[in-house]
Structure formats: C-alpha cells, structure tokens
Protein backbone atom coordinates (compact mmCIF):
# COMPACT_ATOMS: atom_id res chain seq x y z
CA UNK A 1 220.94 65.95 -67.01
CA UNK A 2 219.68 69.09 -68.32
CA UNK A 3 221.52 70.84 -71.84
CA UNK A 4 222.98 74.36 -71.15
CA UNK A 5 221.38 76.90 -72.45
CA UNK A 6 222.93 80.22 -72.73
CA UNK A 7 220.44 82.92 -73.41
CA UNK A 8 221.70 86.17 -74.90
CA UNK A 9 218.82 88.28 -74.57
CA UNK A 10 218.75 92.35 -75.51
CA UNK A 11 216.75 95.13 -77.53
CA UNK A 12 219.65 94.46 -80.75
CA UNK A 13 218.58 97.20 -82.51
CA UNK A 14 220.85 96.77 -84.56
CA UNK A 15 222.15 93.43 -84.08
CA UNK A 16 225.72 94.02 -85.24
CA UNK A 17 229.44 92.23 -85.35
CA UNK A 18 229.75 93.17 -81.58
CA UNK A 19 226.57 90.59 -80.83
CA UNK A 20 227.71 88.40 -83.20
CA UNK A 21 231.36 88.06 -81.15
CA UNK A 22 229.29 87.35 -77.67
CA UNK A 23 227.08 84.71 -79.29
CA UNK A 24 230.62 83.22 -80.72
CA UNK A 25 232.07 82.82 -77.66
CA UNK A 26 229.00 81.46 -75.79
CA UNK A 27 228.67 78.92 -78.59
CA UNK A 28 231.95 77.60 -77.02
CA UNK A 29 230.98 77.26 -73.97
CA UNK A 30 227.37 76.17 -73.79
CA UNK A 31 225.04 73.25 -75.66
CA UNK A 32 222.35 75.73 -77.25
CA UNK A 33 222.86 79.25 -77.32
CA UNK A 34 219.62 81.30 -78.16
CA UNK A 35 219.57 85.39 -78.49
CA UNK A 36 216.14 86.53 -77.07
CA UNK A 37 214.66 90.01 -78.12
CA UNK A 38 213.06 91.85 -75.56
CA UNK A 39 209.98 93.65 -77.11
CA UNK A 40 209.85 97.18 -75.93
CA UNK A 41 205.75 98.14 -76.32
CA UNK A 42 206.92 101.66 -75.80
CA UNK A 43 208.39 101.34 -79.17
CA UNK A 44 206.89 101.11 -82.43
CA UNK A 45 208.17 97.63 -84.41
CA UNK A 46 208.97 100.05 -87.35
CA UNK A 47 211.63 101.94 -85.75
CA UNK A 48 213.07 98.32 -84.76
CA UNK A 49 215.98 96.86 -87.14
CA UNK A 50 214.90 93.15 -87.33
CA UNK A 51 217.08 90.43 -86.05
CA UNK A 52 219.07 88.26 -88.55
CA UNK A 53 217.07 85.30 -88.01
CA UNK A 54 218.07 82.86 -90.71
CA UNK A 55 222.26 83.98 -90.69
CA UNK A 56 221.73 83.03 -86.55
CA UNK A 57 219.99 79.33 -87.32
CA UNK A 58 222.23 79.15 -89.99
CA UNK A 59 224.93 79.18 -86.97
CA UNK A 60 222.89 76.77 -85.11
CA UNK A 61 221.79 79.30 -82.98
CA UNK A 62 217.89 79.75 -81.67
CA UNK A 63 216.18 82.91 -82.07
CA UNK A 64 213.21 83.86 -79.92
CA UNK A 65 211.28 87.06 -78.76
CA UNK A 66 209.53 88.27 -75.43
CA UNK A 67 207.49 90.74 -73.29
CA UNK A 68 207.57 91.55 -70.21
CA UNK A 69 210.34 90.59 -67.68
CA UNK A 70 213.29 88.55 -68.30
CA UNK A 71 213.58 86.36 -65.60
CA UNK A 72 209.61 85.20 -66.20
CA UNK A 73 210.82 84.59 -69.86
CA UNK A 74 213.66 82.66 -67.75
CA UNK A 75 211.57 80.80 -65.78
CA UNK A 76 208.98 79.26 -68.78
CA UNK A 77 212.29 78.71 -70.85
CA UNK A 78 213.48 76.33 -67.45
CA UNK A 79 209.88 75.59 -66.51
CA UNK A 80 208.42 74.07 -69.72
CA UNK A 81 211.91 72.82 -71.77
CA UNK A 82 214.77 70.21 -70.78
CA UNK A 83 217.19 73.46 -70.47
CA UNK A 84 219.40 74.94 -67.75
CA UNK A 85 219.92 78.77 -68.85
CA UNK A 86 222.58 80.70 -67.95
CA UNK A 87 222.07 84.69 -68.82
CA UNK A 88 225.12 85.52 -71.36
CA UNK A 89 225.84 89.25 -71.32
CA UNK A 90 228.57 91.10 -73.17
CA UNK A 91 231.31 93.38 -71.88
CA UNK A 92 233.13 95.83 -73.72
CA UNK A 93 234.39 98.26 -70.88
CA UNK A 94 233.88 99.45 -67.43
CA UNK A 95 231.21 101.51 -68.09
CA UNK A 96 229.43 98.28 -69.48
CA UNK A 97 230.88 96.39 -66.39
CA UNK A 98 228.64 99.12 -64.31
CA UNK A 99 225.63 98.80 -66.34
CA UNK A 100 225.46 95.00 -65.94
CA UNK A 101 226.56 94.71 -62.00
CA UNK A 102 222.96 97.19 -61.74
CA UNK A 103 221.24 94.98 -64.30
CA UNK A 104 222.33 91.39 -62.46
CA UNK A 105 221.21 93.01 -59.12
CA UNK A 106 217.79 93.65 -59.80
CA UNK A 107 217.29 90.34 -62.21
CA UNK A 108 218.66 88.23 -59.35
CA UNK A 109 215.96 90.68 -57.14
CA UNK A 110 213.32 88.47 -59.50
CA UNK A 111 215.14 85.38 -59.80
CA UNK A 112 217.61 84.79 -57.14
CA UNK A 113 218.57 81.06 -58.56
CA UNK A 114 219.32 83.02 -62.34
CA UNK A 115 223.07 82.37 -63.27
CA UNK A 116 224.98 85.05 -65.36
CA UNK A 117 228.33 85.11 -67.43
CA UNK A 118 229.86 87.96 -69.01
CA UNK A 119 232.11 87.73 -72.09
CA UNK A 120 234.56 90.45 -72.98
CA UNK A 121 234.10 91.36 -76.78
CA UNK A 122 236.89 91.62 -79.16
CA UNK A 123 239.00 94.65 -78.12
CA UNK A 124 238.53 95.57 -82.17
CA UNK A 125 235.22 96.13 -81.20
CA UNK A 126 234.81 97.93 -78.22
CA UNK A 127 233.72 101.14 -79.94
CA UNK A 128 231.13 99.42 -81.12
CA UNK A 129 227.14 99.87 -79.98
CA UNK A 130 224.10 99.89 -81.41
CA UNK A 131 222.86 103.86 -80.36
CA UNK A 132 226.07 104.71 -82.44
CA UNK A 133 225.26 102.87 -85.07
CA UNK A 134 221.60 104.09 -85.21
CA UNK A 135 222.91 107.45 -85.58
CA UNK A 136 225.41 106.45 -88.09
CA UNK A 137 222.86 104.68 -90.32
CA UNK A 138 220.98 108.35 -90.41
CA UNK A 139 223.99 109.89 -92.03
CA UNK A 140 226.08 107.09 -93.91
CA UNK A 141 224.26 104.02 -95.06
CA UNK A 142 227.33 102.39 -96.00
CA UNK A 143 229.23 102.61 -93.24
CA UNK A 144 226.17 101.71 -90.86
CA UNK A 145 226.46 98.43 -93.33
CA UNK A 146 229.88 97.22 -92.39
CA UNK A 147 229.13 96.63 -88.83
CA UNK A 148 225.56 95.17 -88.93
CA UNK A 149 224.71 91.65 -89.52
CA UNK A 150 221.69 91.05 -91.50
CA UNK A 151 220.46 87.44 -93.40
C-alpha cells in the first residue's frame, strides 16, 4: 500500500500563518505532507521571499520546488516514489472557492486521475494573503513580520 502524500503546492511568496494553518490540518489527515513551490521563470528569484525550509522539516514536513506544470510534477512525484498524492489547496472564502473550482478544472484537463481536497483556513485568518502582505511589507516591516513565517 502506497503512503499518502498530500502536496501543498503554490508561488508562497510570502509563506505566512495562513499556509502554515493548511499544512496543519493536512498533517492530520495525510502520512507526508510536502509544500511544493512552483517556480515562476517570469519572475526574478530576488523579488521571491524564500520558503521557511528548516521551521517546515522541523514540522516533519517536506519541502520541494518545480517548473513547469503541476500535474507533470504530480506524475514523477507518483511515478518514481512509493506515494499516492492528493493536491491540498486552501480555502478562505468564496472568491477562493471560485479560483480553485477553475484551477481543479484545468489540472484534472492534464491529469484526470489527480485527487484534490480543500481545507477551510482559520476564520482568524481569512483576511489574510500573500499580495496583501507584499504590499504591507513595502510600508510597515513590522507588521509584514507578524504574519510571515520564516526559519
């Protein structure tokens, strides 16, 4: 039998408290849980905030990186490990709940055997994203601090 693998993947830039709820709750419910960058070439690695690599392993939690198309990243993870992934997305309203019913459609367009759960973050922090925080972070340091998780 094959672990579970749930595979949070995203830009998380930043990866803040919001992430760190989702990859919380999939802990619960799957064997591994491993948050996958996607790496944008359109964007310069600079202007990326990096991932808190060691504070996730710390958790017991795998940290990986990829190009190109998620379900191919999908398929080698399945292909070429003993794992069964499930996609883990987060929620935090309807809007979201749009956004990812679009997103499932055209991943399940590439991989029509990909399986995908949703988890509904913390009402605290529904306000919460990571375009608001990158415009915070240009005005108040501090308070860009309190909501990002770094090692």
């Amino acid at each position: 039998m094959k672990k579970k693998l749930g595979l949070y993947a995203g830009s998380f830039n930043p990866f803040h408290i919001g992430h760190l709820d989702v990859v919380k709750q999939a802990q619960m419910v799957f064997d591994e849980v491993m948050v996958a960058r996607g790496v944008n070439p359109e964007k310069s690695p600079s202007s990326v905030s990096p991932l808190p690599t060691e504070f996730l392993e710390s958790m017991g939690v795998k940290v990986d990186s990829f190009g190109g198309l998620l379900s191919d990243f999908i398929r080698g993870i399945e292909r070429n490990t003993e794992y069964e992934v499930t996609l883990v997305r987060g929620l935090r309203s309807g809007a979201d709940l749009d956004y990812e019913q679009n997103f499932a459609a055209f991943i399940k367009g590439m991989y029509p055997q990909v399986k995908i759960v949703a988890f509904y973050c913390d009402p605290k922090l529904r306000h919460i994203s990571s375009s608001s925080l990158r415009a915070i972070k240009m005005i108040a340091e501090d308070e860009y601090k309190k909501y990002v998780v770094t090692d």
